[in-house]
Protein backbone atom coordinates (compact mmCIF):
# COMPACT_ATOMS: atom_id res chain seq x y z
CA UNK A 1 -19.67 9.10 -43.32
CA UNK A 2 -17.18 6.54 -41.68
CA UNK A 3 -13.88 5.01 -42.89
CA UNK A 4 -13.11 1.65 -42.28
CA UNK A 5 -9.30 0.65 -42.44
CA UNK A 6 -8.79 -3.20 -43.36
CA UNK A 7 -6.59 -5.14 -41.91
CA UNK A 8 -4.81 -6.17 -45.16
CA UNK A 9 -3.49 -3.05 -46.34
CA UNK A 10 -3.93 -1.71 -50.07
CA UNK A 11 -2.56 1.57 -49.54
CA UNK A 12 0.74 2.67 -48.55
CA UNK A 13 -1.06 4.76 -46.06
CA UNK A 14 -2.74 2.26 -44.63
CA UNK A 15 0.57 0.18 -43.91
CA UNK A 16 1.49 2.97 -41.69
CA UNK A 17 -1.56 3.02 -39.71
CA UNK A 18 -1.18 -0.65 -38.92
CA UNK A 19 2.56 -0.67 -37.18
CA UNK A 20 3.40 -0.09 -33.74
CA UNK A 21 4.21 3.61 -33.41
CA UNK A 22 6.19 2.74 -29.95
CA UNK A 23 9.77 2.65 -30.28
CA UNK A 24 11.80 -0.67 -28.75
CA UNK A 25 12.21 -0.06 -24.93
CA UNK A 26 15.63 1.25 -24.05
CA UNK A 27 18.38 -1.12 -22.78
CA UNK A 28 18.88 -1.30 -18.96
CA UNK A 29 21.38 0.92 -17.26
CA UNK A 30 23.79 -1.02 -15.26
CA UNK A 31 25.42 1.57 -12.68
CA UNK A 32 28.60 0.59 -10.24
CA UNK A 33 30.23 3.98 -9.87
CA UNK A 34 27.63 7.21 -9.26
CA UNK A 35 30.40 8.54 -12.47
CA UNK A 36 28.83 5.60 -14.38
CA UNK A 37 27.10 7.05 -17.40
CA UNK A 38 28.58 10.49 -16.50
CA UNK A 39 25.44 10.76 -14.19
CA UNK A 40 22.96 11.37 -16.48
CA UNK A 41 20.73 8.62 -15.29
CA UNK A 42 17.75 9.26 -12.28
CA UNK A 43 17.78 6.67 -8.74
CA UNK A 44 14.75 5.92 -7.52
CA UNK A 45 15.00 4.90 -3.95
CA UNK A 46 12.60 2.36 -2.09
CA UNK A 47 12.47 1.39 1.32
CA UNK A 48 10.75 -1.23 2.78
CA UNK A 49 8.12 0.61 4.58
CA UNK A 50 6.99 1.94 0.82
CA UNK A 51 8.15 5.28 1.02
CA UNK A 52 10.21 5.92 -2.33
CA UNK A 53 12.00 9.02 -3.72
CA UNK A 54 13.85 9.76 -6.77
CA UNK A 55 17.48 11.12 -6.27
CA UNK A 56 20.16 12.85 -8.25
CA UNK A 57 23.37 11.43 -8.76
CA UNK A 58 24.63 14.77 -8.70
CA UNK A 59 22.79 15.13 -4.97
CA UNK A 60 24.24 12.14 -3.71
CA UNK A 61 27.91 12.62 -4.87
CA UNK A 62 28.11 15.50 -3.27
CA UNK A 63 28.24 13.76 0.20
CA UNK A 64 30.17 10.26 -0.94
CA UNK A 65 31.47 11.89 -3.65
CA UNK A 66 31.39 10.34 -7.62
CA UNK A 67 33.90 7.84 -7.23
CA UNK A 68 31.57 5.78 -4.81
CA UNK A 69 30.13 2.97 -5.37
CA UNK A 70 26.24 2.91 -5.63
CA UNK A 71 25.85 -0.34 -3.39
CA UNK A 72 27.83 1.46 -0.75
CA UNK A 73 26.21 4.82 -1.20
CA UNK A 74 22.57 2.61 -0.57
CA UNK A 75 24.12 1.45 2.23
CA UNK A 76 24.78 4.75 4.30
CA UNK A 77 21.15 5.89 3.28
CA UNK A 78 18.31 6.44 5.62
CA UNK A 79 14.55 6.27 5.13
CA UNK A 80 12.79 10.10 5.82
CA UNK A 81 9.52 8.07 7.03
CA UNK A 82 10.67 4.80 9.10
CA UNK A 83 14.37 5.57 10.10
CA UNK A 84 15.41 2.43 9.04
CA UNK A 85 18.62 1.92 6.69
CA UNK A 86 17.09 -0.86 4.46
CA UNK A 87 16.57 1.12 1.20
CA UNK A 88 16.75 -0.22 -2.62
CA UNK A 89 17.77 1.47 -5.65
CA UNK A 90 16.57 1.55 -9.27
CA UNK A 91 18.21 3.08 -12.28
CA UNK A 92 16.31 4.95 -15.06
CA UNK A 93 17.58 6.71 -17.83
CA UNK A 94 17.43 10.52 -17.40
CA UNK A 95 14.28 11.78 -19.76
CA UNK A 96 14.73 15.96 -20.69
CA UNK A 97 12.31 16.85 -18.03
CA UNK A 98 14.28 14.81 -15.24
CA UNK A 99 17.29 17.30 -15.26
């Protein structure tokens, strides 16, 4: 036997079925400082050759320390593939499996 859900719904059930069970996307993280957002937050690092890498801000303050800036923490960083100083970063939000 199948069930058929219209698309107008009758039932308060069906209403439920019909939404979007995402929730709105989050708002984007704007980071200066690696302190920005008390570091809960993940980097993911590109370079130009295509090698990427997520990163800690917790890993990276402890060599420029959390005062830095992130533009001049990108700066000083170095590609593990290429050698080349030419790197990008992203900001995500941390999710519970992140930290």
């Amino acid at each position: 036997m199948a069930y058929t859900v219209s698309a107008n719904a009758s039932n308060c059930m069906d209403a439920c079925s019909l939404r979007s069970r995402q929730s709105s996307p989050r708002p984007m993280l704007t980071v200066v400082r690696l302190s920005d957002h008390f570091g809960q937050y993940v980097l993911t690092l590109k370079c130009e050759c295509g090698h990427t890498r997520t990163a800690q801000p917790q890993t990276l303050a402890a060599l420029a320390g959390f005062d830095a800036l992130l533009a001049d923490v990108v700066k000083r960083l170095r590609c593990s593939q290429c050698g080349r100083r030419r790197c990008s970063a992203t900001v995500r939000p941390e999710n519970k499996r992140d930290g």
